[in-house]
N, C-alpha and C. Protein backbone atom coordinates (compact mmCIF):
# COMPACT_ATOMS: atom_id res chain seq x y z
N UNK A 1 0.85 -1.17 0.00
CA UNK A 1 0.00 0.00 0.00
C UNK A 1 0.91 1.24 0.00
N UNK A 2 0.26 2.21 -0.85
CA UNK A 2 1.01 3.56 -0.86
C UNK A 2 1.69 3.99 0.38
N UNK A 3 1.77 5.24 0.27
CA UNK A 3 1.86 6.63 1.39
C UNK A 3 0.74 7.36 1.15
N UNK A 4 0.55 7.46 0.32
CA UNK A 4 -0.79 8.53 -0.36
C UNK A 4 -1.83 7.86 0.15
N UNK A 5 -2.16 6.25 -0.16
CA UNK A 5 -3.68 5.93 -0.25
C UNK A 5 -3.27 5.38 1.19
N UNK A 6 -2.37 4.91 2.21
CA UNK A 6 -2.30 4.64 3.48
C UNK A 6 -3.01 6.56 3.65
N UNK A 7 -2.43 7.11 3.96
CA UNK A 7 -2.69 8.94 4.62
C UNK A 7 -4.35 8.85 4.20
N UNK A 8 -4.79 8.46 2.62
CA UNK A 8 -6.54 9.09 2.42
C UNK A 8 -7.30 8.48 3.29
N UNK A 9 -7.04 6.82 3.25
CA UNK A 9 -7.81 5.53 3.64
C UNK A 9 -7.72 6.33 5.66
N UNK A 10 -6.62 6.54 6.29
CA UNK A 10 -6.25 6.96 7.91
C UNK A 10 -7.48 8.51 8.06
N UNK A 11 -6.84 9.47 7.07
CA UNK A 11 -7.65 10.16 7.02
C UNK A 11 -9.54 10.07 6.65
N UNK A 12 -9.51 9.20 6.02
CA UNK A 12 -11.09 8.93 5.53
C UNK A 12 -11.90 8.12 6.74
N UNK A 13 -11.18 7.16 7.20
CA UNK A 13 -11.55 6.75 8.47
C UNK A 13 -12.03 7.59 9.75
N UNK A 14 -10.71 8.18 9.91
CA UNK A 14 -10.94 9.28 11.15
C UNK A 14 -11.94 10.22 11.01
N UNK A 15 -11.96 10.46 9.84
CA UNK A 15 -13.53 11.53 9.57
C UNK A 15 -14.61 10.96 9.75
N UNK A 16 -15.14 10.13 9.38
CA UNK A 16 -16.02 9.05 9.58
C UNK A 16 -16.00 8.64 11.10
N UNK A 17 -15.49 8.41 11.59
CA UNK A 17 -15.54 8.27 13.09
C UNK A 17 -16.04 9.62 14.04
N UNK A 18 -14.66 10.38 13.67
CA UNK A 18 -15.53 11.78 14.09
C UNK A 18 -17.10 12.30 13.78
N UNK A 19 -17.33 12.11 12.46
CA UNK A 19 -18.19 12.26 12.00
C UNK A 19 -19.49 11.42 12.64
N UNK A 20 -19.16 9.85 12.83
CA UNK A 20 -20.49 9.54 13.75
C UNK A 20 -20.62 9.36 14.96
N UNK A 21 -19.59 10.34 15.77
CA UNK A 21 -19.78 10.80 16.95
C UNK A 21 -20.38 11.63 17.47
N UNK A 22 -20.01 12.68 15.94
CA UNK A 22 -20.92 14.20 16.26
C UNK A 22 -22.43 13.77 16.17
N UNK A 23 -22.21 12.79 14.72
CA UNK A 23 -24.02 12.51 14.81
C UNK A 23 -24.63 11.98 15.86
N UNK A 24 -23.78 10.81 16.93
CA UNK A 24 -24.29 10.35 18.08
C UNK A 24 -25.15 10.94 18.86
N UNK A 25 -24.24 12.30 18.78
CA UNK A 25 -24.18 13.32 19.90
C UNK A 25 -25.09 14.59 19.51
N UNK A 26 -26.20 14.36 18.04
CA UNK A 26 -27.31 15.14 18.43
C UNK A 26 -26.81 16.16 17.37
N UNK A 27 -25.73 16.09 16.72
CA UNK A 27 -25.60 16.94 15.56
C UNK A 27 -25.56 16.38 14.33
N UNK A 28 -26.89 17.58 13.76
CA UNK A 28 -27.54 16.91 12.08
C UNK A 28 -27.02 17.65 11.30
N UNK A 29 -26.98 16.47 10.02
CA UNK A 29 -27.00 17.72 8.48
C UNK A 29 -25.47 17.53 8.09
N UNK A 30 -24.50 17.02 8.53
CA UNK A 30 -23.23 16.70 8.44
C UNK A 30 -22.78 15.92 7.88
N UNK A 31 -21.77 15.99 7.00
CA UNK A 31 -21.18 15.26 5.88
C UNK A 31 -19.89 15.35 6.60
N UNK A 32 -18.98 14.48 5.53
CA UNK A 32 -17.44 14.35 5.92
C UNK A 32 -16.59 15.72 5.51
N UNK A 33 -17.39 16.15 3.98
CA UNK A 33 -16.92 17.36 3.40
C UNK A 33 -17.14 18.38 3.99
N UNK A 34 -18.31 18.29 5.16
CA UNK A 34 -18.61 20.19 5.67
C UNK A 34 -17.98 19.63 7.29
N UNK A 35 -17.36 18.70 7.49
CA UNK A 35 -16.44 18.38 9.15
C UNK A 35 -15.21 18.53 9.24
N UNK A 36 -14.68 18.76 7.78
CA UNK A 36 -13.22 19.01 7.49
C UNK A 36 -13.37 20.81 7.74
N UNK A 37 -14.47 21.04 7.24
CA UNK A 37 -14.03 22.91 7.45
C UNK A 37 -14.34 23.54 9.02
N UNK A 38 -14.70 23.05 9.71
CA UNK A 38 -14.50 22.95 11.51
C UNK A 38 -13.26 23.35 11.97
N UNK A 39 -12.22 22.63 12.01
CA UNK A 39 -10.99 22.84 12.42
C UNK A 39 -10.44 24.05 11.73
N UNK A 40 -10.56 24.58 10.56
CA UNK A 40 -9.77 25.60 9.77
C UNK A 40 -11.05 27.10 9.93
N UNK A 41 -11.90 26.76 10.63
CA UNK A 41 -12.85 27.51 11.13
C UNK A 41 -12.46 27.89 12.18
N UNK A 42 -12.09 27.20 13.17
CA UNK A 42 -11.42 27.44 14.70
C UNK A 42 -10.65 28.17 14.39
N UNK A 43 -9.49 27.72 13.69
CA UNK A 43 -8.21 28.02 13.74
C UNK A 43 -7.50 29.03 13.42
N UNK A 44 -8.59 29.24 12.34
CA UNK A 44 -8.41 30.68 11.74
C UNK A 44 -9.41 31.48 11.75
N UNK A 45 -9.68 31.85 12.66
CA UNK A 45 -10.66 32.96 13.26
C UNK A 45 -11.32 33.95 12.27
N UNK A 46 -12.20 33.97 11.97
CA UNK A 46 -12.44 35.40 10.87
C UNK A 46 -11.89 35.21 9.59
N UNK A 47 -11.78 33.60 9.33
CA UNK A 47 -11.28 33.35 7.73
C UNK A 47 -12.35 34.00 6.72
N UNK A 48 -12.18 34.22 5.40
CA UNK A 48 -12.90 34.36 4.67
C UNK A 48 -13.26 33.45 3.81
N UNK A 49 -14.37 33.14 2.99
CA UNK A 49 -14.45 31.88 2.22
C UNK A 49 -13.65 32.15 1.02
N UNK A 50 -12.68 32.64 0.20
CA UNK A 50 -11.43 32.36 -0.32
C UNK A 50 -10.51 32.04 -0.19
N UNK A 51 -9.88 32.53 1.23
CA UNK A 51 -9.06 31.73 1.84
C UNK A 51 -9.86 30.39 2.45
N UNK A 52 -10.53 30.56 2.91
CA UNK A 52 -10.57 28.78 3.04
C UNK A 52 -10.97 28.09 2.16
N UNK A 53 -11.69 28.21 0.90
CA UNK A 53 -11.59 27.10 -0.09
C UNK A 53 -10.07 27.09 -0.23
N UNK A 54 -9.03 27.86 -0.58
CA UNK A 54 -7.45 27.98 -0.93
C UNK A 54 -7.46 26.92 0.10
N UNK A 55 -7.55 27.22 1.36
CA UNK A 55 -6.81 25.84 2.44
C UNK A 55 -7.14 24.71 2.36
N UNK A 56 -8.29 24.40 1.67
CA UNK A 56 -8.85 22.57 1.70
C UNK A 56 -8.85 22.55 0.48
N UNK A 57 -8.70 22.76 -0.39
CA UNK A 57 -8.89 22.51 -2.07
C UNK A 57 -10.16 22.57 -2.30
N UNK A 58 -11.46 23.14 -2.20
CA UNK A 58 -12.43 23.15 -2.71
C UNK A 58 -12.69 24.58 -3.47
N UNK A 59 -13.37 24.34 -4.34
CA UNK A 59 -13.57 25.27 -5.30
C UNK A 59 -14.42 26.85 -4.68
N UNK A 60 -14.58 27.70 -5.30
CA UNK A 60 -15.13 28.79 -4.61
C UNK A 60 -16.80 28.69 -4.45
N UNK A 61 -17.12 27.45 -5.43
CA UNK A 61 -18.34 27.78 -5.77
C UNK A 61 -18.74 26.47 -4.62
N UNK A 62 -17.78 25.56 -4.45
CA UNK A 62 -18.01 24.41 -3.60
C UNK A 62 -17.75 25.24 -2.40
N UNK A 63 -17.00 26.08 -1.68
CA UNK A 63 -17.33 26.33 -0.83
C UNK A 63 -18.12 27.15 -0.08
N UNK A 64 -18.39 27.79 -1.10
CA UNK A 64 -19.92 29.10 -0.85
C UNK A 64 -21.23 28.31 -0.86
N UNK A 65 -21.49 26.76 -1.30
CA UNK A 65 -22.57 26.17 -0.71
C UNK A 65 -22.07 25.20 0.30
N UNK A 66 -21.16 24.64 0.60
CA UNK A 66 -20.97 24.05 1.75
C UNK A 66 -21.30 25.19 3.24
N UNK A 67 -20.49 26.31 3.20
CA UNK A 67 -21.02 27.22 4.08
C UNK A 67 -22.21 27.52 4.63
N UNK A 68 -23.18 28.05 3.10
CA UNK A 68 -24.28 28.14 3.26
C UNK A 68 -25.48 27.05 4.20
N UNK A 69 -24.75 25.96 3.83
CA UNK A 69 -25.40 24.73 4.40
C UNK A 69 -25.47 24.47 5.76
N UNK A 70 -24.08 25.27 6.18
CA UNK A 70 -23.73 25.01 7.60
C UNK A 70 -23.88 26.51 8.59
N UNK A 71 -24.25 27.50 7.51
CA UNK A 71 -25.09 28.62 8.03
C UNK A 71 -26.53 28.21 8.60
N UNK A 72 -27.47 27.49 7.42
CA UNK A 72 -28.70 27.09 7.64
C UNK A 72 -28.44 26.50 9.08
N UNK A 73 -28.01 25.19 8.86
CA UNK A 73 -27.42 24.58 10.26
C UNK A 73 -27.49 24.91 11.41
N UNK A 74 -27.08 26.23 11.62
CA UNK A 74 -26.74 27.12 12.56
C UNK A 74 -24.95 27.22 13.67
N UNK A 75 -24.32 26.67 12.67
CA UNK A 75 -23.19 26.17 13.30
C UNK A 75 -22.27 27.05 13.31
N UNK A 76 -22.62 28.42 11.94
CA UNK A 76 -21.26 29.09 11.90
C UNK A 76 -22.61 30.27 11.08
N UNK A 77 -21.63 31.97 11.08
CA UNK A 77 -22.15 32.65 10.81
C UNK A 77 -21.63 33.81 10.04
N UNK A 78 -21.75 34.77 9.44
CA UNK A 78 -20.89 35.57 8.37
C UNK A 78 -20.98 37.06 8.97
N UNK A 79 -19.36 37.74 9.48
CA UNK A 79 -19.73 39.14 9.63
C UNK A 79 -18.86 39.57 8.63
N UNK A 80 -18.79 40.81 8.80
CA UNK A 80 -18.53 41.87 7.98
C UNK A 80 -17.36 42.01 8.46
N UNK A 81 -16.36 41.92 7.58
CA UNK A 81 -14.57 41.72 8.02
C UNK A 81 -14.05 43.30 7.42
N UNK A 82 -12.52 43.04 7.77
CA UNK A 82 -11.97 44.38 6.88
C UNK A 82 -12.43 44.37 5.55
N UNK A 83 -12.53 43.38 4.48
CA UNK A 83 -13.29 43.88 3.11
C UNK A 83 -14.15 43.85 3.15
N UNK A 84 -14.62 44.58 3.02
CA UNK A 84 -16.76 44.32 3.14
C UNK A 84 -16.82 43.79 1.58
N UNK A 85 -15.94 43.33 0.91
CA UNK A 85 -16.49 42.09 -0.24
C UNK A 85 -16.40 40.76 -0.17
N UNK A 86 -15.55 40.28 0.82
CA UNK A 86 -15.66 39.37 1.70
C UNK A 86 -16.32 39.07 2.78
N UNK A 87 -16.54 38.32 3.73
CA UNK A 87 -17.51 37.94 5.07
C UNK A 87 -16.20 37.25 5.78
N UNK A 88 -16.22 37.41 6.46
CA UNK A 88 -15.60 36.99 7.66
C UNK A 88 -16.32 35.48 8.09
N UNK A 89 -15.88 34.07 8.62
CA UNK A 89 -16.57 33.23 8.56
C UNK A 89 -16.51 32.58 10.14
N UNK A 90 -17.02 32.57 11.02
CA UNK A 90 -17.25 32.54 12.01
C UNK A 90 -17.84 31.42 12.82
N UNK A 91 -17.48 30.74 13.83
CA UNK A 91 -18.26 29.65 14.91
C UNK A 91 -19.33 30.40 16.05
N UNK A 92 -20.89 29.52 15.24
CA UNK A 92 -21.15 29.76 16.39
C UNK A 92 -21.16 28.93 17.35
N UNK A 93 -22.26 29.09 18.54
CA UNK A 93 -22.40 28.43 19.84
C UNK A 93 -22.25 26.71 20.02
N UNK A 94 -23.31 26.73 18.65
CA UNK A 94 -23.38 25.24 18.18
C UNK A 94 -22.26 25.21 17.79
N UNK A 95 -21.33 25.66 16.90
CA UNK A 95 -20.26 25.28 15.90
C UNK A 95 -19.57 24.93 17.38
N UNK A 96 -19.20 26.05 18.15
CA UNK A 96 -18.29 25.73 19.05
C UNK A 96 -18.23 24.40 19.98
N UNK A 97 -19.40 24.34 20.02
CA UNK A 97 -20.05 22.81 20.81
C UNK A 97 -19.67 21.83 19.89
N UNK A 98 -20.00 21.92 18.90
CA UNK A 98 -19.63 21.03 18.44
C UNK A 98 -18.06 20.56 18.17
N UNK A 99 -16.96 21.69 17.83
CA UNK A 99 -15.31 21.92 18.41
C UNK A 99 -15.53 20.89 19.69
N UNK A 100 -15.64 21.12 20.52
CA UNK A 100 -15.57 20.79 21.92
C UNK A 100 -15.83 19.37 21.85
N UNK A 101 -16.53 18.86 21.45
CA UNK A 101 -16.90 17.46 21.58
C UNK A 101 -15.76 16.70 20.43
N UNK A 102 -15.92 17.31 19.54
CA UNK A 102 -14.67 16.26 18.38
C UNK A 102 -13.59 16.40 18.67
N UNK A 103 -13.01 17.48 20.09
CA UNK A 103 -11.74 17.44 19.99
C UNK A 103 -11.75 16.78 20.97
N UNK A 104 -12.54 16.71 22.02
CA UNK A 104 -12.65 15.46 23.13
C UNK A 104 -12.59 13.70 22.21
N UNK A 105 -13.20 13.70 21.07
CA UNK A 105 -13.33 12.52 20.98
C UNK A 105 -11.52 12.06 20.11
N UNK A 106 -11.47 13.25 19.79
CA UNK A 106 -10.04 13.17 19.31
C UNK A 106 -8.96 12.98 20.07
N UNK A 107 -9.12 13.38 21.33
CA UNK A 107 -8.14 13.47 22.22
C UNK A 107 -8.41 11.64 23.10
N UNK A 108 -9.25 11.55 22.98
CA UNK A 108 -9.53 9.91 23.02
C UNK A 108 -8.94 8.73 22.38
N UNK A 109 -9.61 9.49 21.06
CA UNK A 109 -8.58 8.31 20.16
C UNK A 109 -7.24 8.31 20.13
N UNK A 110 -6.98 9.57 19.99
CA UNK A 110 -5.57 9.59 20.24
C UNK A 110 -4.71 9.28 21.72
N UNK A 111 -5.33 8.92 22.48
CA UNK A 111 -4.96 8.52 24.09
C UNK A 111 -5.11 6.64 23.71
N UNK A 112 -6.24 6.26 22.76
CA UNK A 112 -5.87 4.91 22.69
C UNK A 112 -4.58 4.30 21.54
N UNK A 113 -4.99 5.33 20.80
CA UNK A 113 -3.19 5.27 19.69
C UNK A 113 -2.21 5.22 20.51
N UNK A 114 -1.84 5.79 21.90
CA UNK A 114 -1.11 5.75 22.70
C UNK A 114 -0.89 4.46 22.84
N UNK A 115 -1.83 4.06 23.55
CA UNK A 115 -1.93 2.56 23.91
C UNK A 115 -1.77 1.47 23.02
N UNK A 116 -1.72 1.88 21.81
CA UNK A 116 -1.93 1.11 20.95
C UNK A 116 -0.07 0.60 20.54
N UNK A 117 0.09 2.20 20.10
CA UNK A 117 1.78 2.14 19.71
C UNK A 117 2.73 2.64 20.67
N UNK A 118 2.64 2.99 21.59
CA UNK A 118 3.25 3.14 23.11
C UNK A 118 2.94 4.98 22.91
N UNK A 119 3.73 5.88 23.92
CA UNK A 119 3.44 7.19 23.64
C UNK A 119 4.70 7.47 23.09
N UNK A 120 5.93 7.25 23.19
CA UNK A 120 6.82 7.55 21.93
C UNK A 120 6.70 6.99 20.54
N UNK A 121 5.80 5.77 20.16
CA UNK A 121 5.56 5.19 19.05
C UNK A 121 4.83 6.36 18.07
N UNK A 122 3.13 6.91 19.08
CA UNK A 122 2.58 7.74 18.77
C UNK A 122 3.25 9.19 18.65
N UNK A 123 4.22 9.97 19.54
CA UNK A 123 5.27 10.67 19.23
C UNK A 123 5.96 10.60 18.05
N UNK A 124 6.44 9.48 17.74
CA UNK A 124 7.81 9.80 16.42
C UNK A 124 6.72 9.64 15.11
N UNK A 125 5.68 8.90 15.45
CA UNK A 125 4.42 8.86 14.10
C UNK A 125 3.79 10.13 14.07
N UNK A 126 3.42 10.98 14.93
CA UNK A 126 3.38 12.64 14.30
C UNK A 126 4.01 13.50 13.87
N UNK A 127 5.58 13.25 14.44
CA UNK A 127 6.86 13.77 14.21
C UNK A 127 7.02 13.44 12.87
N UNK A 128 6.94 12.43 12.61
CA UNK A 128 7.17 11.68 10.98
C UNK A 128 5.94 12.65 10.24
N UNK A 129 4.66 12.68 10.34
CA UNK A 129 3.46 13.10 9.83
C UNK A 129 3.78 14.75 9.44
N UNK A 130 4.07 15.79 10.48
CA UNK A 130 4.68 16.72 10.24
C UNK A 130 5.70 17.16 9.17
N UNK A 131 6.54 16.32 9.20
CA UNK A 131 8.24 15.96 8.63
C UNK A 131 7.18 16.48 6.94
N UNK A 132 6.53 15.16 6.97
CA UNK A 132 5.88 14.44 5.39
C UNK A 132 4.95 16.11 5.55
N UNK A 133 4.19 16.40 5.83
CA UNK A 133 3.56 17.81 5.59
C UNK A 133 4.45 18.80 5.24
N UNK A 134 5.42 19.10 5.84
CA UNK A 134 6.23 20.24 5.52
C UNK A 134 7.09 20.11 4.09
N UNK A 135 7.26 18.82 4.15
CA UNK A 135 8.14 18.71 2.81
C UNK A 135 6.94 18.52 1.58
N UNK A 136 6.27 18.10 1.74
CA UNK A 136 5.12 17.86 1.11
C UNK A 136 4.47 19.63 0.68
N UNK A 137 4.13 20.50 1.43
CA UNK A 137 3.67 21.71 1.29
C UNK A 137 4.95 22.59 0.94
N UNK A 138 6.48 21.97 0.71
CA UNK A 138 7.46 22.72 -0.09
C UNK A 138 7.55 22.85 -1.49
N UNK A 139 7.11 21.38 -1.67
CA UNK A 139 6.73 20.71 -3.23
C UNK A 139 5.76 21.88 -3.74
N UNK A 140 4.64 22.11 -3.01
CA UNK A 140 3.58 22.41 -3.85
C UNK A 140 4.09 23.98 -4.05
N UNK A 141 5.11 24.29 -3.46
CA UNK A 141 5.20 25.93 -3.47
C UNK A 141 6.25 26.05 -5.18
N UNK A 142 6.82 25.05 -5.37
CA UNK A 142 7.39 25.17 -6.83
C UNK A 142 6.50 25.38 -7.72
């Protein structure tokens, strides 16, 4: 097996897990594609939806209805940023609740990965994961 399709198959999993935790837990309307923009929602506070389609690879037009979807939702909300031709893209109460719970369930799984590959096993396998991102996001800058 690859590197590539080992990382999609690890990654495709973990979303899916996350993903039917949140649903466990009373949150509707959620796909794998609108649970990936959560974290880059947190993280980057007051993103705009150009920059964040730029950060996940989705198109402008894919991400102006994924948003929308998760506006309806009530999970996240649009103010008025330094360009007022942009929106500013925002967590709300729910969005945040919902943060809170996937990073608990994350911090779980990742406490049994511990267990699984010892805690330096799980250590040098993010260390490695990082390594492969950075060199990986050097590539794409050529």
């Amino acid at each position: 097996m690859s590197i590539c399709f080992l990382s999609l198959e690890t990654s495709k999993i973990f979303n899916r897990l996350i993903l039917d935790e949140l649903t466990a837990q009373g949150f509707e309307g959620l796909s794998q594609a609108l649970i990936i923009l959560f974290p880059y929602i947190d993280e980057y506070k007051g993103i705009n939806p150009s920059t964040l389609a730029s950060k996940i690879g989705y198109t402008r037009q894919a991400m102006h209805k994924n948003l929308l979807k998760l506006e309806t939702l009530g999970y996240i909300l649009f103010e008025s940023g330094e360009n007022k031709k942009e929106k500013a893209v925002l967590l709300t109460s729910k969005g945040m609740e919902l943060m809170k719970i996937a990073t608990a369930f994350i911090e779980h799984t990742q406490q049994e990965l511990s267990e699984l590959l010892g805690e330096q096993g799980l250590n040098e396998y993010m260390e490695y994961q990082s390594r492969i991102v950075s060199h990986l996001y050097s590539k794409k800058q050529i």
